[in-house]
Protein backbone atom coordinates (compact mmCIF):
# COMPACT_ATOMS: atom_id res chain seq x y z
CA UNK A 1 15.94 -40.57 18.18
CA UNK A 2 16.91 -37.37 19.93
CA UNK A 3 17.09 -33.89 18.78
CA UNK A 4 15.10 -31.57 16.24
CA UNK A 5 13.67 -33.52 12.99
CA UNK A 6 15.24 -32.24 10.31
CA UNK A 7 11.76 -31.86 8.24
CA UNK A 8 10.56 -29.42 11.46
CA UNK A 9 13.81 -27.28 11.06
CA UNK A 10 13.52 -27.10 7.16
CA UNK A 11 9.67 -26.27 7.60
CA UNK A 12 10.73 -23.88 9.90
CA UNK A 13 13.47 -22.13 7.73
CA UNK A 14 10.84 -22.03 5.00
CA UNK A 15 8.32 -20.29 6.96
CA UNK A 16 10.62 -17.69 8.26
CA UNK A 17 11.94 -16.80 4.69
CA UNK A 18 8.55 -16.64 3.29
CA UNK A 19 7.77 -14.06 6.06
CA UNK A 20 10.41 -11.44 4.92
CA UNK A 21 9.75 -11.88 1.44
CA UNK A 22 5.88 -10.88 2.25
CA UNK A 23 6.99 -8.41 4.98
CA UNK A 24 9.42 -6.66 1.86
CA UNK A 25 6.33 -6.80 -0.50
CA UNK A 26 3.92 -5.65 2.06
CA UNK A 27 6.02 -2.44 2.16
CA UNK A 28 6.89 -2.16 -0.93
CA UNK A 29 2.83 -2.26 -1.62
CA UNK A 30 1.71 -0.36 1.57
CA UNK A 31 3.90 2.42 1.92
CA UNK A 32 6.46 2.62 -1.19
CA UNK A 33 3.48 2.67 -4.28
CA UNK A 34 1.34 5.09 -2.38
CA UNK A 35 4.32 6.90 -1.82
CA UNK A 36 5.23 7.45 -5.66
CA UNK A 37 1.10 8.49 -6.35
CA UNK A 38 1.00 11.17 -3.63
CA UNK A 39 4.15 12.66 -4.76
CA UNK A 40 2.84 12.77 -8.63
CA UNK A 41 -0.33 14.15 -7.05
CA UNK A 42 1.05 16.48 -4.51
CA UNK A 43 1.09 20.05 -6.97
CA UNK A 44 -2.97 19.38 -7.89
CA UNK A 45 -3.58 19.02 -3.79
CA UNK A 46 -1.39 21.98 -3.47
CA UNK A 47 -3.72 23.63 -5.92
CA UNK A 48 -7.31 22.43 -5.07
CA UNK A 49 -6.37 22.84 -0.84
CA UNK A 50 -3.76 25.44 -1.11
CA UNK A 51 -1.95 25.58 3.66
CA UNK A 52 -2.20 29.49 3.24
CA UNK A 53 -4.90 31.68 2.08
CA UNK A 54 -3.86 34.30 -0.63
C-alpha cells in the first residue's frame, strides 16, 4: 500500500484546526480582554499618573 494513510492525514487536519481555534482564543484572551480593562481603566491612570505636570 502506497501513499499517505488516510488516519495520518485526518490526524493531521485535526491538529491543524485545533491550532487556529487556540491561536484565535489565545488572542482573544491575551491581547483583546486586557484590551477592554485598560481602556475602562485608562481615565483613573490618567488621574493617579497624570504625562504633564500642572
Amino acid at each position: 500500500m502506497t501513499g499517505i494513510p488516510m488516519a495520518l492525514l485526518l490526524d493531521t487536519c485535526t491538529m491543524l484546526i485545533s491550532l487556529v481555534f487556540l491561536s484565535i482564543v489565545g488572542l482573544v484572551a491575551g491581547v483583546l480582554i486586557p484590551g477592554l480593562f485598560l481602556s475602562a481603566a485608562a481615565p483613573w491612570l490618567d488621574w493617579i499618573l497624570p504625562l504633564k505636570r500642572r
